[in-house]
PDB file of N, CA and C in Angstrom:
ATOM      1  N   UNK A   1      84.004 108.432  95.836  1.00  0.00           N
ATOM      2  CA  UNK A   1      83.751 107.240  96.611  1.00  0.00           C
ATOM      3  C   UNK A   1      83.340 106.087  95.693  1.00  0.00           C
ATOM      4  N   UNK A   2      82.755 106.537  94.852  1.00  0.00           N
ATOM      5  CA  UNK A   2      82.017 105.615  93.686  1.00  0.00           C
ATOM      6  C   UNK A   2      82.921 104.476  92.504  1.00  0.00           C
ATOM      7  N   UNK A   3      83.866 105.749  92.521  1.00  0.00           N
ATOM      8  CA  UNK A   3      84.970 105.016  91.764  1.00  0.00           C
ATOM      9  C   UNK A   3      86.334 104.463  92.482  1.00  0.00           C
ATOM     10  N   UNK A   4      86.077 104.773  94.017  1.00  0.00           N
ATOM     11  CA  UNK A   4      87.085 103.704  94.588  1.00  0.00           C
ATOM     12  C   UNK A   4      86.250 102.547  94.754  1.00  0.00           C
ATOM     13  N   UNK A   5      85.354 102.566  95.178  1.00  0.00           N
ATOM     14  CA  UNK A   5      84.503 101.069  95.458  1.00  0.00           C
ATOM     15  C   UNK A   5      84.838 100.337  94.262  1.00  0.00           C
ATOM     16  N   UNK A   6      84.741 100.728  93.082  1.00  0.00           N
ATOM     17  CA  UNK A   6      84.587 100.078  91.789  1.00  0.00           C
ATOM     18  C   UNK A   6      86.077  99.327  91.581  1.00  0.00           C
ATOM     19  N   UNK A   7      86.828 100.530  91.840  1.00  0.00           N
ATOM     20  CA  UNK A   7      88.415 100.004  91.791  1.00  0.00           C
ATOM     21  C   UNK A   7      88.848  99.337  92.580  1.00  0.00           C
ATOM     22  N   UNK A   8      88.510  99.030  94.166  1.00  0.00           N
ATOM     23  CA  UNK A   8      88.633  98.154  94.703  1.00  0.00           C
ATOM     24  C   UNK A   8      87.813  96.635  94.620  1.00  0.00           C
ATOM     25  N   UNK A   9      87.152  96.856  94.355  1.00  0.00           N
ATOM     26  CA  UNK A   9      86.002  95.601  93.441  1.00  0.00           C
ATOM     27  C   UNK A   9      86.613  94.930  92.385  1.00  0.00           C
ATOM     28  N   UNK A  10      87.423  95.330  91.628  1.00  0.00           N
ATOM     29  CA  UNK A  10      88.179  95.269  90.686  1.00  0.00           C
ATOM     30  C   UNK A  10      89.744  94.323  90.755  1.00  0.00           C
ATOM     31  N   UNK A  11      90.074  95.333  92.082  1.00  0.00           N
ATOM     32  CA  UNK A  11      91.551  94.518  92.193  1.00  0.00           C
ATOM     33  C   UNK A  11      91.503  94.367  94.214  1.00  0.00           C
ATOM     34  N   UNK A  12      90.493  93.336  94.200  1.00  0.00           N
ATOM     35  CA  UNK A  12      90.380  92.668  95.788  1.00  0.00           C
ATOM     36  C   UNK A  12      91.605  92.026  96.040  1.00  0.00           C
ATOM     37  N   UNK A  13      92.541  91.797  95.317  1.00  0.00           N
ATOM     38  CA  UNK A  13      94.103  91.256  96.167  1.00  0.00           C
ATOM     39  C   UNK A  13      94.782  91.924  95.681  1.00  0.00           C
ATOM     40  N   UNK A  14      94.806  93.114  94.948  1.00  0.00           N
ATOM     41  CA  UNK A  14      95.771  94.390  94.769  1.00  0.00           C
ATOM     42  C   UNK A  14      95.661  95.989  95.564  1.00  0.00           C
ATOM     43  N   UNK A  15      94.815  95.986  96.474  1.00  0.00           N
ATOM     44  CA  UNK A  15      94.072  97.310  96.927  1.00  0.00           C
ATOM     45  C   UNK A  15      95.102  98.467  96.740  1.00  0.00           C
ATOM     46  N   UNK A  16      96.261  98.344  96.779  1.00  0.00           N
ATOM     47  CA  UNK A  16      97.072  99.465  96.836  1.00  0.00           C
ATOM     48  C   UNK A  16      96.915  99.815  95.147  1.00  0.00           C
ATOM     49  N   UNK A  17      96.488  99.543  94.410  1.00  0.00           N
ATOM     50  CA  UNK A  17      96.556  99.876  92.838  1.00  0.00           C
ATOM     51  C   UNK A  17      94.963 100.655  93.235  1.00  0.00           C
ATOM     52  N   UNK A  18      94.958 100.966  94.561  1.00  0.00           N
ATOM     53  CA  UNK A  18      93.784 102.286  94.081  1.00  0.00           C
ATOM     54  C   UNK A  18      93.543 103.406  95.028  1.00  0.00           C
ATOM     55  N   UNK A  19      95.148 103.325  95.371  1.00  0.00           N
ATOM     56  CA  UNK A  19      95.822 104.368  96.050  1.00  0.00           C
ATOM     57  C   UNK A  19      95.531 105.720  95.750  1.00  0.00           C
ATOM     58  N   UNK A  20      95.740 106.054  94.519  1.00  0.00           N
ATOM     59  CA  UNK A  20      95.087 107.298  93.937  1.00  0.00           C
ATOM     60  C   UNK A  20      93.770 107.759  94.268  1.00  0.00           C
ATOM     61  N   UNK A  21      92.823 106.759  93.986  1.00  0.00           N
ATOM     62  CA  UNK A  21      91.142 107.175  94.420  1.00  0.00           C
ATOM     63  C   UNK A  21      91.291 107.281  95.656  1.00  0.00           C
ATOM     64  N   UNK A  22      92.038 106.414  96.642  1.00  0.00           N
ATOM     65  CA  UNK A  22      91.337 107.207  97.972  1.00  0.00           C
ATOM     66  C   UNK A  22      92.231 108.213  98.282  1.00  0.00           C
ATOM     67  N   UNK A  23      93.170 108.604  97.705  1.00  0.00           N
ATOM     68  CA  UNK A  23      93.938 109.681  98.092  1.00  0.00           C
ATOM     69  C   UNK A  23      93.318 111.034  97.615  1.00  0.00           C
ATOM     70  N   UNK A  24      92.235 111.073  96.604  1.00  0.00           N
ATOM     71  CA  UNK A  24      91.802 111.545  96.048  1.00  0.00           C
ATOM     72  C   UNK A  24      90.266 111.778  97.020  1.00  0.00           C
ATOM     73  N   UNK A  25      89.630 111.015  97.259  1.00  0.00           N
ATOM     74  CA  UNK A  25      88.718 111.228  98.171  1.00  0.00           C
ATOM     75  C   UNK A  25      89.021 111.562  99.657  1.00  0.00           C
ATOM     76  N   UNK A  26      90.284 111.171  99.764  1.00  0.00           N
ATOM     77  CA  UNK A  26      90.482 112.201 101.430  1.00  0.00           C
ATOM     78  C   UNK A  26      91.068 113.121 101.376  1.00  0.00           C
ATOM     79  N   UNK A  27      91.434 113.997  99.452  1.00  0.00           N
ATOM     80  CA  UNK A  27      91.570 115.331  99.482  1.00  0.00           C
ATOM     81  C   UNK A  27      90.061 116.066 100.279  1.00  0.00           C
ATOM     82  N   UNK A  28      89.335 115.113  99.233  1.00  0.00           N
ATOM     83  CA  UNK A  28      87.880 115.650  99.110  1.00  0.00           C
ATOM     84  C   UNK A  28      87.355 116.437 100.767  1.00  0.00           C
ATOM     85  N   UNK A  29      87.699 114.908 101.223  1.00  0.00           N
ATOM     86  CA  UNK A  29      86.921 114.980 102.395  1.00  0.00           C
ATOM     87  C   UNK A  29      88.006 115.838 103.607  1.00  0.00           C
ATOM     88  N   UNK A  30      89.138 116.399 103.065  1.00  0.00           N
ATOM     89  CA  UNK A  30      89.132 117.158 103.716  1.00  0.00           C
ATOM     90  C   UNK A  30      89.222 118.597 103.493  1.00  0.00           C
ATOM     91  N   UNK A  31      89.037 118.789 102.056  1.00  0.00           N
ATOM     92  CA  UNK A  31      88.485 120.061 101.443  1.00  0.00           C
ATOM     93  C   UNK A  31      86.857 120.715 102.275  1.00  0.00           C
ATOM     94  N   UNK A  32      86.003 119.272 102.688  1.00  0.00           N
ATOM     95  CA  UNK A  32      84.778 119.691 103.325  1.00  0.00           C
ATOM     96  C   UNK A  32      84.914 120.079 104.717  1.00  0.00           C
ATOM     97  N   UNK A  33      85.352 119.635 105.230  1.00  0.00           N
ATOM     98  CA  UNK A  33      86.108 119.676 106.569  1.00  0.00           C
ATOM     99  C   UNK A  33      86.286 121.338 107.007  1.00  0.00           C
ATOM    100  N   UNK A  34      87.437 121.636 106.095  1.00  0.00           N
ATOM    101  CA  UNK A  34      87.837 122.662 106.146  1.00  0.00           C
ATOM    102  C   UNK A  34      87.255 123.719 105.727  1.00  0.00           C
ATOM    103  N   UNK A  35      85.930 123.509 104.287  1.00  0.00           N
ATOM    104  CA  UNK A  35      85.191 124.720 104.166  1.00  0.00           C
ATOM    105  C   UNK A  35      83.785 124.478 105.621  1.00  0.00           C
ATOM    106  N   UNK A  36      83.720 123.803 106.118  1.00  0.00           N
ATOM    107  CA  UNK A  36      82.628 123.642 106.693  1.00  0.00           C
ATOM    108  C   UNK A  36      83.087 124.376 108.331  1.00  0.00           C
ATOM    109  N   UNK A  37      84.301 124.029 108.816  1.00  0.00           N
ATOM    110  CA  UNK A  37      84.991 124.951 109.557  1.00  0.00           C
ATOM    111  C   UNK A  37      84.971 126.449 109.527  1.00  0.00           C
ATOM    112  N   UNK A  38      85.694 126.787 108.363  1.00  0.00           N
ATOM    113  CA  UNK A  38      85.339 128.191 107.839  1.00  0.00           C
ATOM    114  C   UNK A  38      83.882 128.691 107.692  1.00  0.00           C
ATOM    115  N   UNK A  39      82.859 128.283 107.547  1.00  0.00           N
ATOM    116  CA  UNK A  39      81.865 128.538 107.465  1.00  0.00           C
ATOM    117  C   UNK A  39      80.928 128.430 109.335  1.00  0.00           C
ATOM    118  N   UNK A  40      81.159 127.531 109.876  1.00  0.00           N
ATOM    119  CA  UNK A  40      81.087 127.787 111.404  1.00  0.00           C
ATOM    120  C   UNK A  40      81.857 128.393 112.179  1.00  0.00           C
ATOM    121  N   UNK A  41      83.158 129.047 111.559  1.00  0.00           N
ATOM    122  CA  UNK A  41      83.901 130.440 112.148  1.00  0.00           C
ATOM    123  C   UNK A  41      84.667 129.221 113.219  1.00  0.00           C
ATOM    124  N   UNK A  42      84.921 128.470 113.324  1.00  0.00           N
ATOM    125  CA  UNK A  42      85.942 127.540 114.136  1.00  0.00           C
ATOM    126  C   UNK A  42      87.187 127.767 113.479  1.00  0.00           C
ATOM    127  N   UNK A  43      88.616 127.778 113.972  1.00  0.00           N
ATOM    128  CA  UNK A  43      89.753 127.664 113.852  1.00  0.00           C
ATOM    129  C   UNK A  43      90.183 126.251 113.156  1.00  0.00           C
ATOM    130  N   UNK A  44      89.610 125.149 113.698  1.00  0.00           N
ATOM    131  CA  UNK A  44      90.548 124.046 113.265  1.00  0.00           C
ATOM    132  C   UNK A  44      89.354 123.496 112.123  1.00  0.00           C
ATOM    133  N   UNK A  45      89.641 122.085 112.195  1.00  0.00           N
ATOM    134  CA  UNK A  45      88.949 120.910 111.651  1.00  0.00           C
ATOM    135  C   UNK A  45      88.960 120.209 112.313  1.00  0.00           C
ATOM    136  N   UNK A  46      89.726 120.244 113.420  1.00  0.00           N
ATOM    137  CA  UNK A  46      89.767 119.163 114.687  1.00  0.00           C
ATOM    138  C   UNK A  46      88.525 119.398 115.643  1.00  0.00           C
ATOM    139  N   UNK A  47      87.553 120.030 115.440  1.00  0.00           N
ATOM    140  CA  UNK A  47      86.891 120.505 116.455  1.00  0.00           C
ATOM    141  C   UNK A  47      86.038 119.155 116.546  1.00  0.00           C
ATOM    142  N   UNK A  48      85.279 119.363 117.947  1.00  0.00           N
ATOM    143  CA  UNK A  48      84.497 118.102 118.319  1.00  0.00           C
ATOM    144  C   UNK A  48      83.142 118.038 117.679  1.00  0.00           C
ATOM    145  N   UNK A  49      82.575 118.934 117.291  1.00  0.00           N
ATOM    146  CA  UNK A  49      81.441 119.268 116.799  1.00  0.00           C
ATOM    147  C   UNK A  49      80.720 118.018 115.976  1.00  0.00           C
ATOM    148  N   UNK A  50      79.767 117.782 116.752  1.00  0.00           N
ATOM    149  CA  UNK A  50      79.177 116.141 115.304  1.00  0.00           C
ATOM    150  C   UNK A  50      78.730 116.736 114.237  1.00  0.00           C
ATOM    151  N   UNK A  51      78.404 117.808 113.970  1.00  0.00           N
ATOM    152  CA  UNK A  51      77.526 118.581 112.877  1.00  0.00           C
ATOM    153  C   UNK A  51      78.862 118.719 111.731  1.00  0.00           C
ATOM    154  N   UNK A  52      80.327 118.811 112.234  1.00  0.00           N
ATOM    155  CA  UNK A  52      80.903 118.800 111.473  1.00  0.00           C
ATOM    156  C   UNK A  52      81.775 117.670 110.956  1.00  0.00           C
ATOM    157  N   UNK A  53      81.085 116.073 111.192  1.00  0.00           N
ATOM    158  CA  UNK A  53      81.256 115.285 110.678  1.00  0.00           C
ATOM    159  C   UNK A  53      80.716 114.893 109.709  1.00  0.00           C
ATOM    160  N   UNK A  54      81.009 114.272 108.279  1.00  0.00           N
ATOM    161  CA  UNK A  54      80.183 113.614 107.765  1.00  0.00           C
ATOM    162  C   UNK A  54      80.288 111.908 107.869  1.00  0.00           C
ATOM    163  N   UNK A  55      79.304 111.424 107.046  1.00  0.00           N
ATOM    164  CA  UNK A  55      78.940 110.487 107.395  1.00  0.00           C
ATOM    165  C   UNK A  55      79.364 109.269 106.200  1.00  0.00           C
ATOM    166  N   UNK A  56      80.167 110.280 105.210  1.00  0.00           N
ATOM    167  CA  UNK A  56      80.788 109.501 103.937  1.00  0.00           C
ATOM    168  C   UNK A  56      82.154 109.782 104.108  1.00  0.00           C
ATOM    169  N   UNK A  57      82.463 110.744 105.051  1.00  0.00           N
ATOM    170  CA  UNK A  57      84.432 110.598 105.036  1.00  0.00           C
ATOM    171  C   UNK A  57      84.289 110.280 106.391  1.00  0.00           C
ATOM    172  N   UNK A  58      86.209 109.520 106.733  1.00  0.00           N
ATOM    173  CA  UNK A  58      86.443 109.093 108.072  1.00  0.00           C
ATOM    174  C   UNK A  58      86.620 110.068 108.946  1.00  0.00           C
ATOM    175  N   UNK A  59      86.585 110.144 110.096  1.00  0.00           N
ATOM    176  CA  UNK A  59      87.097 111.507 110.869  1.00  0.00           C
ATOM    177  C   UNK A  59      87.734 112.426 110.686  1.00  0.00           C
ATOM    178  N   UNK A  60      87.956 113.928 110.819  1.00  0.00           N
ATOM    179  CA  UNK A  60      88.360 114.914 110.146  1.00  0.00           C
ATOM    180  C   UNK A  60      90.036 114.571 110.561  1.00  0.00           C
ATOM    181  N   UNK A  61      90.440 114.197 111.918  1.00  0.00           N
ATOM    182  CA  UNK A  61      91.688 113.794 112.341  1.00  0.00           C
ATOM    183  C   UNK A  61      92.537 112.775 111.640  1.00  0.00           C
ATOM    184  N   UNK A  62      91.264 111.886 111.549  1.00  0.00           N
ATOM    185  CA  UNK A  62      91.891 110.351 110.279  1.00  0.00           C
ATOM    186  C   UNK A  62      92.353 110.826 108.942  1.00  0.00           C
ATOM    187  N   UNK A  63      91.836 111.670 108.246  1.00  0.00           N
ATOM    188  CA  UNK A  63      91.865 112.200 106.849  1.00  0.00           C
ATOM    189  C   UNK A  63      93.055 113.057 107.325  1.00  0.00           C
ATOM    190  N   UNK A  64      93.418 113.712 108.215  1.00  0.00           N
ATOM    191  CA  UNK A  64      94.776 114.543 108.038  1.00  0.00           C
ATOM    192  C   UNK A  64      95.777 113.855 108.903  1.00  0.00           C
ATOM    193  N   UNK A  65      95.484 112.835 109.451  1.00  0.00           N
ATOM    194  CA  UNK A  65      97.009 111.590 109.532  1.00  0.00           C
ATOM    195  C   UNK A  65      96.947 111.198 108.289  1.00  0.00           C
ATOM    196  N   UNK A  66      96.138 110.666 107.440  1.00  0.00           N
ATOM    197  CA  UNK A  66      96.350 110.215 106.461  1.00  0.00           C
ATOM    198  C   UNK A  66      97.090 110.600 105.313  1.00  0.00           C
ATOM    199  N   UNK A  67      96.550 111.927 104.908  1.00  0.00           N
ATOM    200  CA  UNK A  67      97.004 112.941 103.879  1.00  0.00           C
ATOM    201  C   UNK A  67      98.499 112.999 104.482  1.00  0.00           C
ATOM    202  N   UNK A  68      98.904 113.505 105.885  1.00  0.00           N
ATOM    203  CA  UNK A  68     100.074 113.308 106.125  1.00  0.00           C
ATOM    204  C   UNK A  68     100.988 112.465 105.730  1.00  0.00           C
ATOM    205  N   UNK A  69     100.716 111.380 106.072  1.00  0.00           N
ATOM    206  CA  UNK A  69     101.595 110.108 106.057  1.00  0.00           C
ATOM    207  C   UNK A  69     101.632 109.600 104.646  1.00  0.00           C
ATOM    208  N   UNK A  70     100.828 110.252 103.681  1.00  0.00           N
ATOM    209  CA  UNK A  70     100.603 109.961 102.259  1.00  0.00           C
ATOM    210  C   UNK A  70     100.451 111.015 101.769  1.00  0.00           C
ATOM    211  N   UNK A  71     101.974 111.773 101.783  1.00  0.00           N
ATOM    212  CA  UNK A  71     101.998 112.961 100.691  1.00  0.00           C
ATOM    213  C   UNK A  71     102.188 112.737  98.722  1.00  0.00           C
TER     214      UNK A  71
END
C-alpha cells in the first residue's frame, strides 16, 4: 500500500504507470481474503461476514472483479 501511495504521488497525471503496485496489492488482499476464509471454515470469500473484511483492502468481491478484469 505504501509503495503505491508513493507511486501514485509521484505520477498524479500518469496513474496507470502504477498499475503493477496495485495489482500487486489486490494479489495481497486477496491472498488474505482467502486465507482468512480457510481459517473460518467458509467456502467462499464472498461471504458477508464483517470480521472478514479488512479495513486496508476494498471488498473481497471488488478485489476479484478486479484481478479478473486485470489478468
Amino acid at each position: 500500500a505504501c509503495s503505491l501511495q508513493t507511486c501514485l504521488s509521484a505520477n498524479t497525471y500518469s496513474p496507470e504507470r502504477c498499475d503493477a503496485h496495485l495489482k500487486r496489492l489486490y494479489q495481497c488482499c486477496s491472498k488474505l481474503y482467502q486465507d482468512r476464509a480457510e481459517n473460518n471454515g467458509t467456502e467462499s470469500v464472498n461471504n458477508s461476514d464483517q470480521e472478514n473484511i479488512s479495513t486496508a483492502c476494498p471488498m473481497p468481491k471488488v478485489v476479484e472483479r478486479w484481478l479478473k478484469n486485470h489478468p
